[in-house]
PDB file of N, CA and C in Angstrom:
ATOM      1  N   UNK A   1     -16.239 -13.510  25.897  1.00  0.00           N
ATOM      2  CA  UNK A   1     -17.682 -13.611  26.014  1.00  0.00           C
ATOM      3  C   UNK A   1     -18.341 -12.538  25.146  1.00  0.00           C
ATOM      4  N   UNK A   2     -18.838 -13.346  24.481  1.00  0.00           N
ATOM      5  CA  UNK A   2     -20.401 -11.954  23.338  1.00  0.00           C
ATOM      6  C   UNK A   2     -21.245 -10.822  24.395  1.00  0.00           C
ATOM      7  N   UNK A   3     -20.806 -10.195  24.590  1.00  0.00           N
ATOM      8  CA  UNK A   3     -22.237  -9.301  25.363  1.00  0.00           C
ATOM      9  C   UNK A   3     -23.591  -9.591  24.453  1.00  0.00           C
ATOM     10  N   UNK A   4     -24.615  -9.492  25.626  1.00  0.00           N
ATOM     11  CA  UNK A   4     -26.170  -9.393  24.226  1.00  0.00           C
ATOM     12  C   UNK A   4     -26.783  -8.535  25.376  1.00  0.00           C
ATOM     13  N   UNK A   5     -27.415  -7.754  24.397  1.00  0.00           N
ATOM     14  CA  UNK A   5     -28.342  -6.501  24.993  1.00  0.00           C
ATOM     15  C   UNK A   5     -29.715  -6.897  23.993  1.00  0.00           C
ATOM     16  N   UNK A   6     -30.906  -6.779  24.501  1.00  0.00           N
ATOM     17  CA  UNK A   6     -31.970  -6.711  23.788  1.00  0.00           C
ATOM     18  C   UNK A   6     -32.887  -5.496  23.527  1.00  0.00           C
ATOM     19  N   UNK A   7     -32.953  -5.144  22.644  1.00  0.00           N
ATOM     20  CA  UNK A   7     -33.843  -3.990  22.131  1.00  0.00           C
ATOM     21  C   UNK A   7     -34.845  -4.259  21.295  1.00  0.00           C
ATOM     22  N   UNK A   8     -36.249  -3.594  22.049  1.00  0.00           N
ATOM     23  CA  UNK A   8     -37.854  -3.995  21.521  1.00  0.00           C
ATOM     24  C   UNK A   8     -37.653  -3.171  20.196  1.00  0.00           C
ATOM     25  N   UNK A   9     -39.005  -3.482  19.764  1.00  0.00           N
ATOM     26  CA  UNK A   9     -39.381  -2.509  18.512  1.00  0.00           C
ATOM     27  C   UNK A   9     -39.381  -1.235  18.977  1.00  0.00           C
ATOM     28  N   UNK A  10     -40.377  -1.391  20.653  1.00  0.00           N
ATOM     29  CA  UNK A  10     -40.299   0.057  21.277  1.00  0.00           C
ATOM     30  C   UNK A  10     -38.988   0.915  21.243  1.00  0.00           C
ATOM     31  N   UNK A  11     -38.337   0.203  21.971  1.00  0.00           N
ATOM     32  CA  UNK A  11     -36.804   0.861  22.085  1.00  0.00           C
ATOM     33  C   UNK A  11     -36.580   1.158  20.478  1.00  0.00           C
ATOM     34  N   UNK A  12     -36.660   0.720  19.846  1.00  0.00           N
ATOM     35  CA  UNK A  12     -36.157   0.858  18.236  1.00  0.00           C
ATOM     36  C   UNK A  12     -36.681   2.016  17.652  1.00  0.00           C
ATOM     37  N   UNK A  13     -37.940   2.164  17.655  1.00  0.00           N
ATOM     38  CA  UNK A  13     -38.877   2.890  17.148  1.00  0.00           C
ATOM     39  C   UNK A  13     -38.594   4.550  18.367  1.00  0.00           C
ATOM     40  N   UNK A  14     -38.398   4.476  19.428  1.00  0.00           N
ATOM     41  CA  UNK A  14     -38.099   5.228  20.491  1.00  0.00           C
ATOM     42  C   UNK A  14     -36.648   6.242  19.579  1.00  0.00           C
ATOM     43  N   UNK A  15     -35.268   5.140  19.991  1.00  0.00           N
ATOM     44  CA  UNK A  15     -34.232   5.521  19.172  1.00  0.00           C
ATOM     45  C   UNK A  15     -34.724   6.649  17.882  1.00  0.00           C
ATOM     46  N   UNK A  16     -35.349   6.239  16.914  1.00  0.00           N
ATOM     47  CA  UNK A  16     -35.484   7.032  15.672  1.00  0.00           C
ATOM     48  C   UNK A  16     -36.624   8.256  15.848  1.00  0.00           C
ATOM     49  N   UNK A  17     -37.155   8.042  16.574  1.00  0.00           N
ATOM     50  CA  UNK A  17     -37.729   9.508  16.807  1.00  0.00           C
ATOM     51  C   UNK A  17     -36.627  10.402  17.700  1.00  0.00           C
ATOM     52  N   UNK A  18     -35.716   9.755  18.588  1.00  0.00           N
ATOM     53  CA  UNK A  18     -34.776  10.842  19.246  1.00  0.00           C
ATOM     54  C   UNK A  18     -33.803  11.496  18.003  1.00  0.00           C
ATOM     55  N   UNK A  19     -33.636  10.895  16.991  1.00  0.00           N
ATOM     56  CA  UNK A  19     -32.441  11.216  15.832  1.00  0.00           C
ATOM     57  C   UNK A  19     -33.439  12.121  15.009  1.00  0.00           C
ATOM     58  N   UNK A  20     -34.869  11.853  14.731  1.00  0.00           N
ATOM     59  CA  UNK A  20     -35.807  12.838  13.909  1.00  0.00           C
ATOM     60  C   UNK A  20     -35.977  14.078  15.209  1.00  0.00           C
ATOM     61  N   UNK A  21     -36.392  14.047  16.556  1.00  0.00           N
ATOM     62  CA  UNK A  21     -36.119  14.924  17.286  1.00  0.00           C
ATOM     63  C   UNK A  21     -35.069  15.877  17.156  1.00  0.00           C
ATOM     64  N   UNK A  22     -33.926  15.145  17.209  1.00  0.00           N
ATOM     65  CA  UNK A  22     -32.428  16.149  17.068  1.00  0.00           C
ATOM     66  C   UNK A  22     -32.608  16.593  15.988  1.00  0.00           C
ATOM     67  N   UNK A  23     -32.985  16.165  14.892  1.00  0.00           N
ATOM     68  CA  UNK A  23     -32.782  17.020  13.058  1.00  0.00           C
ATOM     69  C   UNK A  23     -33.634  18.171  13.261  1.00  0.00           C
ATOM     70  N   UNK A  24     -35.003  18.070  14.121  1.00  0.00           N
ATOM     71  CA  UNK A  24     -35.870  18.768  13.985  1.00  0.00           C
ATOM     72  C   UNK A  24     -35.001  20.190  15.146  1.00  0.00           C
ATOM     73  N   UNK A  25     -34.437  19.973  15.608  1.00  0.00           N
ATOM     74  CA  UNK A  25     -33.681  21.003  16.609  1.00  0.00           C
ATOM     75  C   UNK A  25     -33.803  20.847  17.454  1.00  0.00           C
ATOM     76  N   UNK A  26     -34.476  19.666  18.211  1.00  0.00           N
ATOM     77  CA  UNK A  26     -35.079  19.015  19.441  1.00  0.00           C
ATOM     78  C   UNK A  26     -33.525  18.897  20.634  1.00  0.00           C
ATOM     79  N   UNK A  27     -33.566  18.903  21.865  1.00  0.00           N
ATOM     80  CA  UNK A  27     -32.522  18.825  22.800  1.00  0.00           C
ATOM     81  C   UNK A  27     -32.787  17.205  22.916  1.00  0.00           C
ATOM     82  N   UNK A  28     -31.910  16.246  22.366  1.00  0.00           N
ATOM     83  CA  UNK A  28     -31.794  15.203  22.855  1.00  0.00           C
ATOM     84  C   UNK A  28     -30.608  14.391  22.745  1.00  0.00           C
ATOM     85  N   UNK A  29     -30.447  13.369  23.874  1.00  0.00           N
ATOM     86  CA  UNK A  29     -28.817  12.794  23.820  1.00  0.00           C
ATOM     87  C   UNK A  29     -29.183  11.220  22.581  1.00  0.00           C
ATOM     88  N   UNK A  30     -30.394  11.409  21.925  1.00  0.00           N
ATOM     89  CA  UNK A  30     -30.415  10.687  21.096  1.00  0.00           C
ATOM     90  C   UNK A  30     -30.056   8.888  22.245  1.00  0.00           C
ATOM     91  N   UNK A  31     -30.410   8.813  23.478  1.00  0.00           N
ATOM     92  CA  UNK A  31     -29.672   7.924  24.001  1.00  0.00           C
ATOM     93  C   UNK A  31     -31.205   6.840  24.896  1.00  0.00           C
ATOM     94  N   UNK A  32     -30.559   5.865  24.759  1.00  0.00           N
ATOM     95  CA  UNK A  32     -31.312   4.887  26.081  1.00  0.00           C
ATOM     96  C   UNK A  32     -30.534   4.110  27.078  1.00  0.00           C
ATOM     97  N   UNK A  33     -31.176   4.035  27.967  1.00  0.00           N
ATOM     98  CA  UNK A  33     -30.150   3.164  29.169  1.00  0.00           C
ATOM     99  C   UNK A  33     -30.881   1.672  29.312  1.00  0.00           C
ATOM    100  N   UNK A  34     -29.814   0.858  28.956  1.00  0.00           N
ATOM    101  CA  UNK A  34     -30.348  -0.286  29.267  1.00  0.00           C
ATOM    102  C   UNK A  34     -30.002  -1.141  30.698  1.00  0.00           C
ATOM    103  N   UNK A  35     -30.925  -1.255  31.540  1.00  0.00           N
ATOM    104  CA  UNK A  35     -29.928  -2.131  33.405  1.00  0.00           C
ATOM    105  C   UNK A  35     -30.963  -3.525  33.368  1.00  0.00           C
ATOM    106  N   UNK A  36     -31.620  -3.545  32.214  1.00  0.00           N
ATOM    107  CA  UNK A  36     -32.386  -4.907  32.932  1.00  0.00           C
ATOM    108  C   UNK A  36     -31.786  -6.240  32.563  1.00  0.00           C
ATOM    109  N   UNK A  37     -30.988  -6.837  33.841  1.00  0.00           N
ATOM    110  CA  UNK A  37     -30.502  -7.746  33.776  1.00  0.00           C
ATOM    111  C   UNK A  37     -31.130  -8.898  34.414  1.00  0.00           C
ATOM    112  N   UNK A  38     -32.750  -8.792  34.685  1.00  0.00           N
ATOM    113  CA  UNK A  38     -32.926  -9.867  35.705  1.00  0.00           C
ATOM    114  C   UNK A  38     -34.453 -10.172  34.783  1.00  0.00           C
ATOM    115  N   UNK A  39     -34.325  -9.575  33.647  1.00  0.00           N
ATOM    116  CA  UNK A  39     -35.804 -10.081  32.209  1.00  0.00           C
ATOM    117  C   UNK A  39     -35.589 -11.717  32.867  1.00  0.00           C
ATOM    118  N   UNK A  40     -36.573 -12.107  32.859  1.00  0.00           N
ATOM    119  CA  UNK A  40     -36.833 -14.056  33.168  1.00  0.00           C
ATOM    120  C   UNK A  40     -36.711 -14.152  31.537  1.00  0.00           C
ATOM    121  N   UNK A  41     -36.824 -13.714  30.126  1.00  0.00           N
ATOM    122  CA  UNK A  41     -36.755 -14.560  28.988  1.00  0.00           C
ATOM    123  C   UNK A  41     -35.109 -13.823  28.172  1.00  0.00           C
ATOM    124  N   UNK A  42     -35.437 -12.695  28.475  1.00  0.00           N
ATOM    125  CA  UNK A  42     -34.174 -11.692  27.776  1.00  0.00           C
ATOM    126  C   UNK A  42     -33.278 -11.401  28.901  1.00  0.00           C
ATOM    127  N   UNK A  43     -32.427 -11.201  29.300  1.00  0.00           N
ATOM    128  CA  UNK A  43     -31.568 -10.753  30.402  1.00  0.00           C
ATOM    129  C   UNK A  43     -30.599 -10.796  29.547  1.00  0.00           C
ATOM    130  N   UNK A  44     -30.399  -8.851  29.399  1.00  0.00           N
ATOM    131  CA  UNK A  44     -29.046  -8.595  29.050  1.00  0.00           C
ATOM    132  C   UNK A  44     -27.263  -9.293  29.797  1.00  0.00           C
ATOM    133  N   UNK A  45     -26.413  -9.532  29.581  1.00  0.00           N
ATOM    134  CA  UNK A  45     -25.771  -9.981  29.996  1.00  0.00           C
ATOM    135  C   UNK A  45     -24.579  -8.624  30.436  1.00  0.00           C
ATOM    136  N   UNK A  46     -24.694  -7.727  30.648  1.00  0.00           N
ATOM    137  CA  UNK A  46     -23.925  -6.642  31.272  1.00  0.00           C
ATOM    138  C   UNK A  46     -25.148  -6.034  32.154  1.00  0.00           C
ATOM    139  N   UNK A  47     -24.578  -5.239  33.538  1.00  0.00           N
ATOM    140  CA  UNK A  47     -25.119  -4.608  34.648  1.00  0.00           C
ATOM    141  C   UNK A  47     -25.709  -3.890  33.813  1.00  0.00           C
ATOM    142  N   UNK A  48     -25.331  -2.697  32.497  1.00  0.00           N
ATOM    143  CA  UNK A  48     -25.454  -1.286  32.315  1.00  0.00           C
ATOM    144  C   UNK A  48     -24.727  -1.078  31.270  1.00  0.00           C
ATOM    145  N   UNK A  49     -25.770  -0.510  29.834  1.00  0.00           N
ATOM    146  CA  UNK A  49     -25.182  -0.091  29.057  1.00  0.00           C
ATOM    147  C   UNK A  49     -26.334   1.178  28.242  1.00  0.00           C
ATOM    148  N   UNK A  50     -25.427   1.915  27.758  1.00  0.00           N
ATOM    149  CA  UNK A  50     -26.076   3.206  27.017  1.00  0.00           C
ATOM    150  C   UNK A  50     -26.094   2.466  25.499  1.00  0.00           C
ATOM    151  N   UNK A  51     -27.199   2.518  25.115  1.00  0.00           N
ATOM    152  CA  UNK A  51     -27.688   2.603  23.739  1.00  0.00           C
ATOM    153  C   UNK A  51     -27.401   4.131  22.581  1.00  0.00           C
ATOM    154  N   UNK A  52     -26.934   4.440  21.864  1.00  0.00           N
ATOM    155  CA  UNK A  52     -26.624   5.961  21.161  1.00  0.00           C
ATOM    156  C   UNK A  52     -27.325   5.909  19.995  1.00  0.00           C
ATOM    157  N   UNK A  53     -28.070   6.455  19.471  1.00  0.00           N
ATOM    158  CA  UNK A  53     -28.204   6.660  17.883  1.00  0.00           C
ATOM    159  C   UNK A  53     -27.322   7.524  17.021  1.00  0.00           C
ATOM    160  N   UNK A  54     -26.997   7.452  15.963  1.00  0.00           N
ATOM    161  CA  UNK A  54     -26.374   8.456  15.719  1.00  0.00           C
ATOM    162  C   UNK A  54     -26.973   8.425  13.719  1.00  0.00           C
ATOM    163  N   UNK A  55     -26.910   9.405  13.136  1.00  0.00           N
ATOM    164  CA  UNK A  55     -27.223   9.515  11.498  1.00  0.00           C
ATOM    165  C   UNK A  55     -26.352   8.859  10.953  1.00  0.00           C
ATOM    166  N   UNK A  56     -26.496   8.039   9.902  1.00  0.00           N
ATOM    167  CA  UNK A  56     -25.593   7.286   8.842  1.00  0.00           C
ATOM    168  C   UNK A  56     -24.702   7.776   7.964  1.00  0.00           C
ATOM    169  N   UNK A  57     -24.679   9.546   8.157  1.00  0.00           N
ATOM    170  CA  UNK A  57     -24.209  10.140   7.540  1.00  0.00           C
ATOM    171  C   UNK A  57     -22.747  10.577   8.597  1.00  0.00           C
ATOM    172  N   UNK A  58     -23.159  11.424   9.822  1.00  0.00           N
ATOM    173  CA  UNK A  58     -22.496  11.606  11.052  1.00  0.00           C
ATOM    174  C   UNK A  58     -21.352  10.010  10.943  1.00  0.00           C
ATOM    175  N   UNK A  59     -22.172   9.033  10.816  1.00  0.00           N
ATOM    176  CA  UNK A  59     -21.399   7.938  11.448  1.00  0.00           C
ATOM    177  C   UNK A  59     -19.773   7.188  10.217  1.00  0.00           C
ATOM    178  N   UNK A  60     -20.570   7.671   9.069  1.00  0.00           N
ATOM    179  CA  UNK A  60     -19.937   7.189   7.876  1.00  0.00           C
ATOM    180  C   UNK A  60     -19.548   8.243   7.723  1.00  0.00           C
ATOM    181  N   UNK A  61     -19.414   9.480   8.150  1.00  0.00           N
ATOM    182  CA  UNK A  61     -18.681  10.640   7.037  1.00  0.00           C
ATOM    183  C   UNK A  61     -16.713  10.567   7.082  1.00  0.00           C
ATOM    184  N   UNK A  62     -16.460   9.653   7.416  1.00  0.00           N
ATOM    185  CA  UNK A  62     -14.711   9.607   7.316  1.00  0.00           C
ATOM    186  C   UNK A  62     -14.283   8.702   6.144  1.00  0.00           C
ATOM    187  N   UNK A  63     -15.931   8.155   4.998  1.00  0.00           N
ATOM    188  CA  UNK A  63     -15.254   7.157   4.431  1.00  0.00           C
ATOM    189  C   UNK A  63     -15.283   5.708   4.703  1.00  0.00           C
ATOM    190  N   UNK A  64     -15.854   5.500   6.101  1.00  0.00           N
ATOM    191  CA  UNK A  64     -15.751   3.984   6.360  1.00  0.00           C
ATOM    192  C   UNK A  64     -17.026   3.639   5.569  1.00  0.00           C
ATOM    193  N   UNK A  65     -16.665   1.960   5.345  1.00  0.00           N
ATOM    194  CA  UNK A  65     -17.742   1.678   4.566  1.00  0.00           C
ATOM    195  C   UNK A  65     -18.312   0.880   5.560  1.00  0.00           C
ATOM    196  N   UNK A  66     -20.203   0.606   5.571  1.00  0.00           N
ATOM    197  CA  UNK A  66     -21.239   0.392   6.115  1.00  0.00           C
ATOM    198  C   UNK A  66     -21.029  -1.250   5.855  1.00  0.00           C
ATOM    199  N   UNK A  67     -20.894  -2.144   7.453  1.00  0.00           N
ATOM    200  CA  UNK A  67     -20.930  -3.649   6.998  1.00  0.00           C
ATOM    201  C   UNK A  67     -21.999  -3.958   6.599  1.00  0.00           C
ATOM    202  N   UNK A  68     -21.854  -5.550   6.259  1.00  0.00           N
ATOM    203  CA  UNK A  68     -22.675  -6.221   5.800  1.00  0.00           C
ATOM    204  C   UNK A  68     -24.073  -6.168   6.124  1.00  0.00           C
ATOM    205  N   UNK A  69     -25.513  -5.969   5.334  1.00  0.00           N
ATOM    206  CA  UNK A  69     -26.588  -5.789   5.730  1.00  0.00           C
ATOM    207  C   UNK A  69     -27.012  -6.884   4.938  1.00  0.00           C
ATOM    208  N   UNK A  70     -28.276  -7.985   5.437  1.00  0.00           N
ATOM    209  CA  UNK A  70     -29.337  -8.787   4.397  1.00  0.00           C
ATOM    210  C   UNK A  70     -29.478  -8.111   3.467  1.00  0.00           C
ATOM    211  N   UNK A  71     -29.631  -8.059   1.936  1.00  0.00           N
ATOM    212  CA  UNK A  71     -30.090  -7.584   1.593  1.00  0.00           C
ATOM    213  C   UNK A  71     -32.034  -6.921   1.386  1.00  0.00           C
ATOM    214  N   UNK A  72     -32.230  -7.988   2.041  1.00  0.00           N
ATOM    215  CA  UNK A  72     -34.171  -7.741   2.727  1.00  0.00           C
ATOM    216  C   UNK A  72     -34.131  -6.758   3.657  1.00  0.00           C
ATOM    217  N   UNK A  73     -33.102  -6.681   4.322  1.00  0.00           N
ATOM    218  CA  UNK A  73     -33.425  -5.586   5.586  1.00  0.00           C
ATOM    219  C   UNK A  73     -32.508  -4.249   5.241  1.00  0.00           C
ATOM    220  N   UNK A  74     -31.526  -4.086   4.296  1.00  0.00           N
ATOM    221  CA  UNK A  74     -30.643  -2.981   4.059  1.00  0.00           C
ATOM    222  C   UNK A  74     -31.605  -1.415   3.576  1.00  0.00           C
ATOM    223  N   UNK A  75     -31.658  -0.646   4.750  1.00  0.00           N
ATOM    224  CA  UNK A  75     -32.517   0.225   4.053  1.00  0.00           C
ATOM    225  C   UNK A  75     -31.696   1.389   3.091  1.00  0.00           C
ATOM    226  N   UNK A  76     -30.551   1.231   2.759  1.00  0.00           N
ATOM    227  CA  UNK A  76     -30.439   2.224   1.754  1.00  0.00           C
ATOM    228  C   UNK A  76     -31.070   1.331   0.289  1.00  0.00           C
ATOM    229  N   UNK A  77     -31.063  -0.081   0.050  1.00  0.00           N
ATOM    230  CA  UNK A  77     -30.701  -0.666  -0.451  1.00  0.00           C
ATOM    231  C   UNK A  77     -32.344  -1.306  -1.183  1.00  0.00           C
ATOM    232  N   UNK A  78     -33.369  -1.665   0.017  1.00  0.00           N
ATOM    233  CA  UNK A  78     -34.536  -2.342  -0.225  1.00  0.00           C
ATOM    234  C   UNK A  78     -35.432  -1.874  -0.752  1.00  0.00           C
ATOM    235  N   UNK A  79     -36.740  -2.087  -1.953  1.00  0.00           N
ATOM    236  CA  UNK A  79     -37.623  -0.856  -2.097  1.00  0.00           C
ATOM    237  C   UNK A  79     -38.392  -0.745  -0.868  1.00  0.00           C
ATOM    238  N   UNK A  80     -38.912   0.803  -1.196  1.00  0.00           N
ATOM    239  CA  UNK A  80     -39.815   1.350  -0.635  1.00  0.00           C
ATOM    240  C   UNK A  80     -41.349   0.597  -0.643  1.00  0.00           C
ATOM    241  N   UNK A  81     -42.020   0.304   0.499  1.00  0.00           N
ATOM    242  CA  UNK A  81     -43.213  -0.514   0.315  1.00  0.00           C
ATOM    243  C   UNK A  81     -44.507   0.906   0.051  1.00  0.00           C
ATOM    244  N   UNK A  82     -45.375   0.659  -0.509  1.00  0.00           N
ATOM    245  CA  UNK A  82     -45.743   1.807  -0.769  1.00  0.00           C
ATOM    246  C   UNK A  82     -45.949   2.827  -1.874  1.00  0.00           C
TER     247      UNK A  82
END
C-alpha cells in the first residue's frame, strides 16, 4: 500500500521558514506532525507521521544524486521570476 500524507502550501511555506529559522541560528526541529486522518476530502492514510525538512546540501552531501524533478518545478534548475 502507497502511504499519502497531504501537505498545504501552509505546511510548505511553514517547513521553509523552520530551515531559514535554523540557518539563521534559530532552535528548531525543522519538523511538523501530521495525525489528521479523519480530513472528509484529504485523509492521510497513516495514524501519525513527522514531516522533517532538511537543506539540499545536508541531504545530498554523500554524493547521492537528486531524483527526478519536472523540469517547470526543479528549483535548482528553473529561472528566477523576477
Amino acid at each position: 500500500m502507497i502511504e499519502r500524507i497531504y501537505l498545504t502550501r501552509r505546511n510548505l511555506l511553514s517547513l521553509l521558514s523552520k530551515l531559514d529559522r535554523k540557518k539563521a541560528g534559530e532552535e528548531t526541529a525543522c519538523t511538523l506532525v501530521k495525525n489528521d486522518n479523519l480530513h472528509p476530502k484529504f485523509p492521510q492514510t497513516m495514524g501519525f507521521c513527522e514531516v522533517v525538512a532538511v537543506e539540499d546540501q545536508e541531504y545530498y552531501d554523500e554524493g547521492r544524486p537528486a531524483g527526478y524533478v519536472q523540469p517547470e518545478d526543479d528549483p535548482w534548475t528553473k529561472p528566477k521570476l523576477g
